[in-house]
Protein backbone atom coordinates (compact mmCIF):
# COMPACT_ATOMS: atom_id res chain seq x y z
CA UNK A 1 -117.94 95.72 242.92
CA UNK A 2 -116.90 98.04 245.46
CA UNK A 3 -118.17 95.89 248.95
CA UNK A 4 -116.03 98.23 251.49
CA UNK A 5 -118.35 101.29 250.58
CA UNK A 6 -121.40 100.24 248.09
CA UNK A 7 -124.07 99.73 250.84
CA UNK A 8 -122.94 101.32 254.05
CA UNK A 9 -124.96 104.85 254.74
CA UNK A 10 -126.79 104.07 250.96
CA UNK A 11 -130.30 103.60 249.33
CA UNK A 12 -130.07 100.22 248.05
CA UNK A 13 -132.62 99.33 245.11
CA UNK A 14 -131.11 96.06 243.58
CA UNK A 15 -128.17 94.60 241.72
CA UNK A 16 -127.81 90.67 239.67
CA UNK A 17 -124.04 90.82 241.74
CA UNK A 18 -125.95 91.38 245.13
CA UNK A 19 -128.80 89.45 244.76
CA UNK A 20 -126.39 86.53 244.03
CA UNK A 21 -124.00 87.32 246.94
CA UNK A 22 -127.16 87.21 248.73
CA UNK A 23 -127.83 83.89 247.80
CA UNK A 24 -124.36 82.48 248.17
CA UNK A 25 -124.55 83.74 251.89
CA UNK A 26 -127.59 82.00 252.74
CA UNK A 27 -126.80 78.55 250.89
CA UNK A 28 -123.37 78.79 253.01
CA UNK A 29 -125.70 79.39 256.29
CA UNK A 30 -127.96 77.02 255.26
CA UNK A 31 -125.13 74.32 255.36
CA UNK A 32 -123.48 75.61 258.52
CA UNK A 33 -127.14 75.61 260.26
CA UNK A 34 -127.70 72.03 259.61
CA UNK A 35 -126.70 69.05 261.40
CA UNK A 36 -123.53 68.97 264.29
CA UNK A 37 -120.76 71.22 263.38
CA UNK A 38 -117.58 71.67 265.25
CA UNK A 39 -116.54 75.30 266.14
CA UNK A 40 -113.64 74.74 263.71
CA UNK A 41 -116.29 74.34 260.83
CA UNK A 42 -118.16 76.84 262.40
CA UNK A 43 -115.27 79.06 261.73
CA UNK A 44 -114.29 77.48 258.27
CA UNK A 45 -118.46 78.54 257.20
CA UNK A 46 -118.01 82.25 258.40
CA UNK A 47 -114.28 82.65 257.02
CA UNK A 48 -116.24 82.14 253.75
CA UNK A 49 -119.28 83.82 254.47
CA UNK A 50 -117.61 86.72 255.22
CA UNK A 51 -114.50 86.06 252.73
CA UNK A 52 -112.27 87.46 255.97
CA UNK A 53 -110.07 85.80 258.34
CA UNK A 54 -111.71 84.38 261.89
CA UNK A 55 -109.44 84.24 264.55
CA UNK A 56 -109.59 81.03 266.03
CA UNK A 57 -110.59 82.55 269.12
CA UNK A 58 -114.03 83.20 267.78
CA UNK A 59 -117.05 81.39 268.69
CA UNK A 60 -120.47 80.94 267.19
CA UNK A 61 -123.24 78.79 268.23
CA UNK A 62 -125.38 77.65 265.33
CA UNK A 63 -127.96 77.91 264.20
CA UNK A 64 -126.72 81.41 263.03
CA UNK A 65 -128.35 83.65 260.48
CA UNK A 66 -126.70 86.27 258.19
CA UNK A 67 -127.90 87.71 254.61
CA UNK A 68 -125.06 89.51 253.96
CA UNK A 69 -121.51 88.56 255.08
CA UNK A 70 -118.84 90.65 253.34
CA UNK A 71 -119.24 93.86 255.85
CA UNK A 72 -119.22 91.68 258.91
CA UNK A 73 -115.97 91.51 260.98
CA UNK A 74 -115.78 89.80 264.64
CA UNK A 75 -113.17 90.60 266.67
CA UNK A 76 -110.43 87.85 268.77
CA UNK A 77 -112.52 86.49 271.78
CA UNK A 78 -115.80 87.76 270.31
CA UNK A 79 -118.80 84.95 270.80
CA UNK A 80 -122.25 84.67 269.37
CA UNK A 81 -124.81 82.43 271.33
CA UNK A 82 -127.63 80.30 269.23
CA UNK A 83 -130.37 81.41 267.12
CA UNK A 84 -128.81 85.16 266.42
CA UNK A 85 -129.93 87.21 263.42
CA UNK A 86 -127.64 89.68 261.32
CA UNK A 87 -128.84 91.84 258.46
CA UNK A 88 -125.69 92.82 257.18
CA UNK A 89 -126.03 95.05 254.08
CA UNK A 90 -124.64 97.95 256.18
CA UNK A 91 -121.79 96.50 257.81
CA UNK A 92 -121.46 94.94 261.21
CA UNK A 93 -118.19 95.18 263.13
CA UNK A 94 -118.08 93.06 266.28
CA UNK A 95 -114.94 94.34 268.48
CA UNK A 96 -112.89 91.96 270.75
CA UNK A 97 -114.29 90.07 273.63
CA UNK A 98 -117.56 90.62 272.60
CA UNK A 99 -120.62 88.84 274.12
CA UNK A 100 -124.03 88.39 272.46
CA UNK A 101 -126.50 86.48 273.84
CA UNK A 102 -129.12 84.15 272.33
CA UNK A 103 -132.00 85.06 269.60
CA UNK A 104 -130.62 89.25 269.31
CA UNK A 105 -130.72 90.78 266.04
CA UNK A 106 -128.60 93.33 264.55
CA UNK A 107 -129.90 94.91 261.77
CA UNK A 108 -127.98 97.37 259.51
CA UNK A 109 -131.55 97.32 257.04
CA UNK A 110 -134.74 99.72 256.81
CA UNK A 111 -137.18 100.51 255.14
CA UNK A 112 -138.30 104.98 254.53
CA UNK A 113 -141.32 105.71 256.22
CA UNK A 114 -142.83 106.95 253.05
CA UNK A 115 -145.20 104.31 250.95
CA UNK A 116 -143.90 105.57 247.58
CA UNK A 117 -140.25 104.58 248.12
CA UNK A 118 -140.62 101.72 250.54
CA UNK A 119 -139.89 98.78 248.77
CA UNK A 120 -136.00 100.70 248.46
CA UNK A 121 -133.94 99.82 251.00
CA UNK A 122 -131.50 101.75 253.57
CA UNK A 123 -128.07 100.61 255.35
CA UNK A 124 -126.48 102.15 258.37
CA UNK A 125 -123.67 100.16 259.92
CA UNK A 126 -123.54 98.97 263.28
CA UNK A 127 -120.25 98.79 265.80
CA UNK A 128 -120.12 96.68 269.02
CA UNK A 129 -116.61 97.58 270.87
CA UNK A 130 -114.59 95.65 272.75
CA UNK A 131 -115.87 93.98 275.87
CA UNK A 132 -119.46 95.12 275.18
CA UNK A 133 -122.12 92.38 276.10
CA UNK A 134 -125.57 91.94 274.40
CA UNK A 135 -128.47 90.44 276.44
CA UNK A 136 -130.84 88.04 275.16
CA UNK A 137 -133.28 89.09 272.33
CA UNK A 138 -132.01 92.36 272.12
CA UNK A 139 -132.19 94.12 268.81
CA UNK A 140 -129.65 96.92 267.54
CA UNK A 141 -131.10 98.58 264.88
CA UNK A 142 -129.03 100.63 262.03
CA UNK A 143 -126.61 103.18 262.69
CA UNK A 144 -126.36 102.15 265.58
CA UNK A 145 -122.49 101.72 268.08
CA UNK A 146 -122.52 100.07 271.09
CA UNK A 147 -119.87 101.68 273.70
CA UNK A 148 -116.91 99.88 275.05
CA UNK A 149 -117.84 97.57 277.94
CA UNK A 150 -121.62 98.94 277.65
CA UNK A 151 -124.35 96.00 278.84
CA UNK A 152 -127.50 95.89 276.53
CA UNK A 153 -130.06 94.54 278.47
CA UNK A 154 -132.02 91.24 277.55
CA UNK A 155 -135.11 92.51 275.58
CA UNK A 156 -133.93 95.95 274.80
CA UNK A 157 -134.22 97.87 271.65
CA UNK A 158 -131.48 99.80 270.92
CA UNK A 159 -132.36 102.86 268.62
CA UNK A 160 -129.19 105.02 269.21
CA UNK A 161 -125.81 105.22 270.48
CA UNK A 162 -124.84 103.41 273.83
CA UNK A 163 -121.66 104.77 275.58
CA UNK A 164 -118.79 103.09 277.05
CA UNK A 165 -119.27 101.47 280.13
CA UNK A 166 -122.95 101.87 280.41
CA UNK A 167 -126.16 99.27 280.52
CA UNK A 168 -129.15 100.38 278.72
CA UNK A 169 -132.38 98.59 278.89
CA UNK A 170 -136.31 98.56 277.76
CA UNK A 171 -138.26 99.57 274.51
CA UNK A 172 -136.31 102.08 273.37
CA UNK A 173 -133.38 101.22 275.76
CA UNK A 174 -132.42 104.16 277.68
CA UNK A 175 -129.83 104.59 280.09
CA UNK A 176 -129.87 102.66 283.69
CA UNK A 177 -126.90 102.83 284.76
CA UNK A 178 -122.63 103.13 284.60
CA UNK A 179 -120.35 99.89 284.73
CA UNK A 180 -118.72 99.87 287.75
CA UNK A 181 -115.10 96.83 288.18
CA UNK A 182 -115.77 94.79 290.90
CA UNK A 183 -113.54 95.59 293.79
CA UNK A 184 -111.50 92.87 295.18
């Protein structure tokens, strides 16, 4: 199976090989969500949820939920705080030095709008660059990249594109304002 281009951008309807990657995934998260867990098995579960390398710079705070692991990359430095959510069909990249904050969700999944081909399913991948920080219980939805350095407010829903080195917040975040370094 072709996993670097099968689902990202595609109509998925269904597949024996996916369905029981599927399953794989979540009896690996399963495992990793339950009891204590060191962030060196921490790593040792995603290296073969995602069947990539972690850098050992890499943190994730459990519990941690993925359906899909073998699109998602996270970058050197990158952490993930408890009780995050990734839909992963389309592909998530997670760039270096990367901060998401507790309960977000990144979804790369939809549904169409129309009731006759609903129950198909559609992938768009998203891409958090270097440096960007996600506040709690955001949710970035498919298709979606998050810029270089850009702050996602807590709560926001992130429909489209933010650029580098701005924060974007609300329902459907919007933009509030540039970065600006600290001056010493």
């Amino acid at each position: 199976m072709d996993t670097e281009n099968q689902f990202s951008g595609k109509t998925y309807v269904g597949s024996d090989e996916l369905y029981a990657d599927v399953q794989r995934c979540m009896a690996l998260v399963a495992e990793m969500n339950t009891g204590y867990k060191t962030e060196s098995e921490v790593r040792e579960f995603l290296r073969k949820i995602t069947c990539s390398e972690i850098d050992e710079s890499v943190r994730i705070f459990p519990p941690f939920n993925i359906n899909y692991g073998k699109l998602t990359t996270f970058g050197k430095g990158s952490f993930v705080n408890f009780g995050c959510t990734f839909l992963g069909l389309g592909g998530i990249t997670i760039g270096e030095g990367v901060f998401i904050a507790p309960h977000c969700v990144l979804a790369t999944e939809y549904h169409p709008e129309d009731p006759e081909i609903r129950h198909t399913l559609l992938t768009k991948p998203i891409i958090v660059k270097k440096n960007a920080w996600i506040g709690a219980s955001a949710t970035i939805l498919a298709g979606v990249t998050i810029g270089e350095n850009a702050i996602v407010a807590a709560g926001a829903v992130v429909t489209k594109d933010v650029p580098d080195n701005t924060v974007v917040g609300g329902i459907p975040a919007k933009f509030i304002k540039n970065v600006e370094p600290q001056k010493n």
